[in-house]
C-alpha atoms as a PDB file:
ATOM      1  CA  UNK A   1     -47.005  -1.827 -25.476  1.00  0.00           C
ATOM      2  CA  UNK A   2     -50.643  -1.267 -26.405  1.00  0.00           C
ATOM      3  CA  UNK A   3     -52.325  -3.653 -29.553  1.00  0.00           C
ATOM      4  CA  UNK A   4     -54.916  -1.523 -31.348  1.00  0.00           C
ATOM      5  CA  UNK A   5     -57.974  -3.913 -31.558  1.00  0.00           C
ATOM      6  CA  UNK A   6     -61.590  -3.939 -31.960  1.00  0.00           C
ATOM      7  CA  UNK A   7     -63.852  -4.742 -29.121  1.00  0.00           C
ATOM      8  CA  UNK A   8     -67.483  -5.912 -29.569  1.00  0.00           C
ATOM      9  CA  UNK A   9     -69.981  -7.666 -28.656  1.00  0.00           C
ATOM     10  CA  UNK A  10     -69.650 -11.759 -29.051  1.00  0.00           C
ATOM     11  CA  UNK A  11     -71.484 -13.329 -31.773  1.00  0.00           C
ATOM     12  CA  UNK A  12     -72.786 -16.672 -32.329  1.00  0.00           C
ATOM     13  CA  UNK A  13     -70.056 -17.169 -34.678  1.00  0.00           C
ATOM     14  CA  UNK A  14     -67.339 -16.646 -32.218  1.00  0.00           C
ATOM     15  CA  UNK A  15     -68.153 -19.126 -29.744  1.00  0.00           C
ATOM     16  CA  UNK A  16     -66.052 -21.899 -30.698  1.00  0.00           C
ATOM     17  CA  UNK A  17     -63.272 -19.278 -31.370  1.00  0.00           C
ATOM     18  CA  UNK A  18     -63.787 -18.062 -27.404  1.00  0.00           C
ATOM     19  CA  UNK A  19     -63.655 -21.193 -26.061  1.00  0.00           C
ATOM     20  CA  UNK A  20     -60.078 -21.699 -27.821  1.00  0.00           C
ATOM     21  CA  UNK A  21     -58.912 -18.412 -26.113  1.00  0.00           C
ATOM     22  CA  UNK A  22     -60.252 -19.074 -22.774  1.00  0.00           C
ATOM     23  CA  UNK A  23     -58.408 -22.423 -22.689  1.00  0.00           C
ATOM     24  CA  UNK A  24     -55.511 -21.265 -24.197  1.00  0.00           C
ATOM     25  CA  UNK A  25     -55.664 -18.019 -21.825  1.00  0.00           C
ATOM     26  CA  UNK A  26     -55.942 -20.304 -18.837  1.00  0.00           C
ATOM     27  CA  UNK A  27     -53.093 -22.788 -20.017  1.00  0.00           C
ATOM     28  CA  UNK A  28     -55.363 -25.320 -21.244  1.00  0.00           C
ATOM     29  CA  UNK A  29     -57.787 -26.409 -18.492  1.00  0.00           C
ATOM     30  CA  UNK A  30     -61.229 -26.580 -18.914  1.00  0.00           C
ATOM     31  CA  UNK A  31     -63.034 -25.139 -16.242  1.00  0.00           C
ATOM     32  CA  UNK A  32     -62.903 -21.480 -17.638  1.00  0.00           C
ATOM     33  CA  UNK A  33     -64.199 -22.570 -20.705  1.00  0.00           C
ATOM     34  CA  UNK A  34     -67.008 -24.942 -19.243  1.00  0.00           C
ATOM     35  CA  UNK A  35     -68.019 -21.257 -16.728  1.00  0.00           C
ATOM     36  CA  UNK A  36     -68.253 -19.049 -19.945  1.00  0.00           C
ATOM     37  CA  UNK A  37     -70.475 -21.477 -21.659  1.00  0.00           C
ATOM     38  CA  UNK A  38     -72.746 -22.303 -18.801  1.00  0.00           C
ATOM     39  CA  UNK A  39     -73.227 -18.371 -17.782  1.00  0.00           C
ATOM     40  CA  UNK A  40     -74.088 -17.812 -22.113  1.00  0.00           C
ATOM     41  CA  UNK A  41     -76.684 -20.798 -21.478  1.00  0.00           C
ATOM     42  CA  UNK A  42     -78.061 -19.255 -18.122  1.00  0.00           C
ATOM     43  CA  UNK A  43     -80.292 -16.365 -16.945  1.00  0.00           C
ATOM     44  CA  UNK A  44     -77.299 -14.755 -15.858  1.00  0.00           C
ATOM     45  CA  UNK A  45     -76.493 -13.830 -19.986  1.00  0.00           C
ATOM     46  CA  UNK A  46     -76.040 -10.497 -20.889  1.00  0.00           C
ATOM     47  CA  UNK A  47     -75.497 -10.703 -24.756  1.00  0.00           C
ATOM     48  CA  UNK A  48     -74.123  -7.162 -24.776  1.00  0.00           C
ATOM     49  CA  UNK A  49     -71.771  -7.512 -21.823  1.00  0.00           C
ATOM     50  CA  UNK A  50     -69.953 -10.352 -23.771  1.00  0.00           C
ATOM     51  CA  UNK A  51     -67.198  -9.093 -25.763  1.00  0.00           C
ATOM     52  CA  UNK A  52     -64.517 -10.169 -27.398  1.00  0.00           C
ATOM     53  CA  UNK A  53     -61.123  -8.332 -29.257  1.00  0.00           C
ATOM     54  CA  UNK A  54     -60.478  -8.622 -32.338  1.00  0.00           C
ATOM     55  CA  UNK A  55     -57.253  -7.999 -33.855  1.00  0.00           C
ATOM     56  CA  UNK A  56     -57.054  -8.157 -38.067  1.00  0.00           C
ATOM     57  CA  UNK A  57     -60.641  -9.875 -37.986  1.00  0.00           C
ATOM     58  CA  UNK A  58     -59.345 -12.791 -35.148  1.00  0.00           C
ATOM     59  CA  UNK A  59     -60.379 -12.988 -32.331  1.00  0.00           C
ATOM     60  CA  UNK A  60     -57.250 -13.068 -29.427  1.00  0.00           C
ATOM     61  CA  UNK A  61     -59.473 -12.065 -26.178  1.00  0.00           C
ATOM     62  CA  UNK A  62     -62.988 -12.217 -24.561  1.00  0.00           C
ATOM     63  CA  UNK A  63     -64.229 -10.724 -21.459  1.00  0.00           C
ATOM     64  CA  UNK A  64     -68.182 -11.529 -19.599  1.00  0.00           C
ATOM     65  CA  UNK A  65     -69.922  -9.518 -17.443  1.00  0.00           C
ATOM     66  CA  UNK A  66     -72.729 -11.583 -16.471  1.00  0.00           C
ATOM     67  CA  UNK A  67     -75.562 -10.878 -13.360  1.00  0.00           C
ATOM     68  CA  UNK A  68     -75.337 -12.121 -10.575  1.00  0.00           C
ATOM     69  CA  UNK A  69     -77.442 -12.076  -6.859  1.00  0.00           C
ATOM     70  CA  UNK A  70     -75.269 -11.871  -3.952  1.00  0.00           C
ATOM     71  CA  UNK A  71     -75.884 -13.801  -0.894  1.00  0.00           C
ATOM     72  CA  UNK A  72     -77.329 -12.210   2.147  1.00  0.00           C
ATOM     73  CA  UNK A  73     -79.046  -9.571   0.913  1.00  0.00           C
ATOM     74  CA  UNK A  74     -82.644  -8.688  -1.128  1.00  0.00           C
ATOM     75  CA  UNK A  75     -80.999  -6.397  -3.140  1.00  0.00           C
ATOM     76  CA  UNK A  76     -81.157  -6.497  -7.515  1.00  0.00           C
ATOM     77  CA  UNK A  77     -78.206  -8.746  -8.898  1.00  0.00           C
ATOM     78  CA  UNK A  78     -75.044  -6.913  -9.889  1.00  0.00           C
ATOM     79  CA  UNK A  79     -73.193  -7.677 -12.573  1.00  0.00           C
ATOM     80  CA  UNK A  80     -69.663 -10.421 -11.955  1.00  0.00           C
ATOM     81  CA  UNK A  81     -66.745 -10.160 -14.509  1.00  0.00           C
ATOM     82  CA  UNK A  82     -64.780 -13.448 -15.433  1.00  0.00           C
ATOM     83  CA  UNK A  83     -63.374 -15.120 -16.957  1.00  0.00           C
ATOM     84  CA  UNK A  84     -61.262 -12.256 -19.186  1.00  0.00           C
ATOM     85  CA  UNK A  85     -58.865 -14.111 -21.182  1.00  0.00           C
ATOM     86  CA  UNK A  86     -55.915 -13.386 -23.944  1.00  0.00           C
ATOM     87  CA  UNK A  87     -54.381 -15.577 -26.101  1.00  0.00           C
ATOM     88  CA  UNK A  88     -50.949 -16.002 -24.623  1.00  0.00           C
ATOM     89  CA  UNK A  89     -48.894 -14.729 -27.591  1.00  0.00           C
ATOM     90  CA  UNK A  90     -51.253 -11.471 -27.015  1.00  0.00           C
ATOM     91  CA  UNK A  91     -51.241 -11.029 -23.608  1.00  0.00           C
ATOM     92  CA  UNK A  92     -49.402  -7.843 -21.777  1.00  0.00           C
ATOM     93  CA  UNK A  93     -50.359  -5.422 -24.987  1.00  0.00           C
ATOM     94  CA  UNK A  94     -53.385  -4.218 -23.734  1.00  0.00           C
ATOM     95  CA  UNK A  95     -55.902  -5.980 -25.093  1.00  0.00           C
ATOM     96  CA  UNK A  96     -57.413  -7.152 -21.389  1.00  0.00           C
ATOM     97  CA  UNK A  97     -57.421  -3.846 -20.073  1.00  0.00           C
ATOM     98  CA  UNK A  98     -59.355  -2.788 -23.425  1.00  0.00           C
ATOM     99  CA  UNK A  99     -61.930  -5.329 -22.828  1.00  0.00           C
ATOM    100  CA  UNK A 100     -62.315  -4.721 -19.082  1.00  0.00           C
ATOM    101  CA  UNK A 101     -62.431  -0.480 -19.732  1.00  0.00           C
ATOM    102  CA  UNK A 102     -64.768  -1.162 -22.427  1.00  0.00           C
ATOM    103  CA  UNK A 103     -67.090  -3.974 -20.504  1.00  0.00           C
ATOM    104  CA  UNK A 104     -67.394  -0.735 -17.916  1.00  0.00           C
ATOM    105  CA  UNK A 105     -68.464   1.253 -19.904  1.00  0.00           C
ATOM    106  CA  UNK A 106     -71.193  -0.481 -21.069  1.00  0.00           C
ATOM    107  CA  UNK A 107     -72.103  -1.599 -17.623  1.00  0.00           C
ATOM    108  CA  UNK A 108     -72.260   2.396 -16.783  1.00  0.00           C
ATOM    109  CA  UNK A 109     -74.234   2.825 -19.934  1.00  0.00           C
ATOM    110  CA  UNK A 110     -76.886   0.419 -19.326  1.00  0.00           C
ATOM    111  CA  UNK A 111     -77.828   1.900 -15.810  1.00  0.00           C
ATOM    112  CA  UNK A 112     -79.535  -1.189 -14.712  1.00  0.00           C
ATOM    113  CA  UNK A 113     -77.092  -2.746 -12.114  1.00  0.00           C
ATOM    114  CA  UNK A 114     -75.129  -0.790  -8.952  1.00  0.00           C
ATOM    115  CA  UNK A 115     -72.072  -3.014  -9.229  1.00  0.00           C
ATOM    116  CA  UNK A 116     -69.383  -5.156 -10.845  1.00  0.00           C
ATOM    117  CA  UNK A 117     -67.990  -7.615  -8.128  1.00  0.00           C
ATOM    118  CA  UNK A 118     -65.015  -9.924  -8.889  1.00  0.00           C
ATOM    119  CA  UNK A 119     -62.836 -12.301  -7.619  1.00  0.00           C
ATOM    120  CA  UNK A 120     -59.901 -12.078  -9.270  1.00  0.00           C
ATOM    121  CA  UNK A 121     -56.337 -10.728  -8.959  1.00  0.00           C
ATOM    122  CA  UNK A 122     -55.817  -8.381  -6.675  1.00  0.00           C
ATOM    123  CA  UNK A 123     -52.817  -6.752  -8.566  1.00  0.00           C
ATOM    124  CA  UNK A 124     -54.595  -6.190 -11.763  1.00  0.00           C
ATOM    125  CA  UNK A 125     -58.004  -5.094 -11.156  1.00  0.00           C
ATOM    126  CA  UNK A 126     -57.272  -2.206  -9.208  1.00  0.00           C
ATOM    127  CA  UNK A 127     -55.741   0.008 -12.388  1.00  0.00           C
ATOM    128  CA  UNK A 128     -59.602  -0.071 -13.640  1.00  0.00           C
ATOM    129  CA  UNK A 129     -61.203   1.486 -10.013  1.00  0.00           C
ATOM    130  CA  UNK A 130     -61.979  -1.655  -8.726  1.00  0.00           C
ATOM    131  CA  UNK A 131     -61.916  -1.866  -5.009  1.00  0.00           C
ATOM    132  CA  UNK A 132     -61.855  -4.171  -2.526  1.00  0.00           C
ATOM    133  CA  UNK A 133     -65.720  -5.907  -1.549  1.00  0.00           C
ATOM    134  CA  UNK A 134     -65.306  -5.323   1.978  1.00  0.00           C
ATOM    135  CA  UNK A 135     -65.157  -1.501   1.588  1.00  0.00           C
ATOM    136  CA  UNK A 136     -68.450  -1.329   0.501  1.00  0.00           C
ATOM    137  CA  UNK A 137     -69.347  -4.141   3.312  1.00  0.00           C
ATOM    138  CA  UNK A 138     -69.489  -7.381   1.017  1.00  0.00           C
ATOM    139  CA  UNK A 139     -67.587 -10.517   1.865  1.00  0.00           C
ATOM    140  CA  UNK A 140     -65.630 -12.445   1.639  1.00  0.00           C
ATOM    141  CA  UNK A 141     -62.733 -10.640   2.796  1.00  0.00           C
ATOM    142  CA  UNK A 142     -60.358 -11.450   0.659  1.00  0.00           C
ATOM    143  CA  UNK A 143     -57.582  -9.586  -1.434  1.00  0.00           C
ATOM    144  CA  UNK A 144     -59.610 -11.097  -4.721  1.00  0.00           C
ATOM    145  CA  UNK A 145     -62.830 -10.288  -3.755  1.00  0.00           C
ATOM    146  CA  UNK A 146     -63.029  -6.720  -5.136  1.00  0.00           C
ATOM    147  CA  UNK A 147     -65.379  -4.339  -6.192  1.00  0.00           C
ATOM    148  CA  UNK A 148     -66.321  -1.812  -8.748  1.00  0.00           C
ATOM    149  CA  UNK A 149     -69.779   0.907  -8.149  1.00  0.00           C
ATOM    150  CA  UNK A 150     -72.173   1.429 -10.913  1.00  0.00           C
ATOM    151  CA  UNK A 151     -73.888   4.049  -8.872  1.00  0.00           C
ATOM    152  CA  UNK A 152     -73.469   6.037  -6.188  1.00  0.00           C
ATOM    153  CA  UNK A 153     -75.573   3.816  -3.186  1.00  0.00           C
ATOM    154  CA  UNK A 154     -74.947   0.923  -2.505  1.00  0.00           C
ATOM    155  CA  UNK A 155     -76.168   0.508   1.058  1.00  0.00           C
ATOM    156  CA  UNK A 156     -78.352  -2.164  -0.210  1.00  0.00           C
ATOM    157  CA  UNK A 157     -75.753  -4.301  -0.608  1.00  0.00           C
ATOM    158  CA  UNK A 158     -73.899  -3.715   2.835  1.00  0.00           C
ATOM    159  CA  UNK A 159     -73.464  -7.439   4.777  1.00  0.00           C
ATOM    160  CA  UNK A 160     -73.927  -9.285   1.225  1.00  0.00           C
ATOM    161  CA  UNK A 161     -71.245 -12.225   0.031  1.00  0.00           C
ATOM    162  CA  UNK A 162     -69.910 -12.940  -3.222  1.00  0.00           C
ATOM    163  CA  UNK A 163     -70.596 -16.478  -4.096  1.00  0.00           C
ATOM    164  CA  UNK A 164     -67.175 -18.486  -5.241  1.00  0.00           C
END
């Protein structure tokens, strides 16, 4: 079952609102929360690669692409996506899998990274292209560590890690 919602870019105004979601996504620890707001407050921001869904004007998801250098290598950062979270009573309609398509495609459209690297679940990711790291030669070599090209080479990046 798909949920038609909006996805856009967060707002200042939505920042308590994501914090909510991401607890409540991640059954009510803090940690998630605590990441999100100390990658908005870091060099690592990318206002327009913050997003959240909207459904009837409230927000019930948010998904962060944020840059990121890999270890091991000289190459330009790449982009890393997490947390995405869903308000429980929303999740399994859709609305991740709008905000992860849609944080893609404004990665692709942007041009200025080679990569989205994750570590994440190894049985959802893959439905969006995502690959795993160690088939483009990143570590660590793990089912979660996965991967998802930008552009075409990505040689640079061969031998790199992704920190955790």
């Amino acid at each position: 079952m798909t949920t038609c919602c909006v996805v856009r870019p967060e707002t200042a105004a939505d920042i308590a609102r994501v914090a909510d979601v991401t607890r409540l996504a991640f059954g009510g620890r803090q940690i998630e929360v605590d990441m999100v707001a100390a990658i908005r407050a870091s060099d690592e921001y990318v206002p327009e690669l913050s997003l959240v869904a909207e459904v009837d004007g409230t927000v019930v998801g948010h998904c962060m692409l944020g840059r990121k250098a890999l270890l091991g290598v000289t190459a330009p950062p790449v982009l890393a996506l997490g947390p995405l979270s869903v308000l429980p009573s929303w999740q399994r309609r859709g609305i991740g899998s709008q905000l992860v398509s849609t944080a893609q495609q404004v990665a692709t459209h942007r041009g200025k990274e080679a990569l989205i690297v994750l570590l994440g679940h190894p049985d959802y990711y893959p439905r969006f292209g995502f690959l795993p790291a160690r088939d483009f030669g990143i570590r660590p070599d793990w089912p979660a560590a996965m991967a998802y090209p930008l552009l075409p080479d990505l040689s640079n990046y061969r031998g790199a890690e992704i920190p955790h």
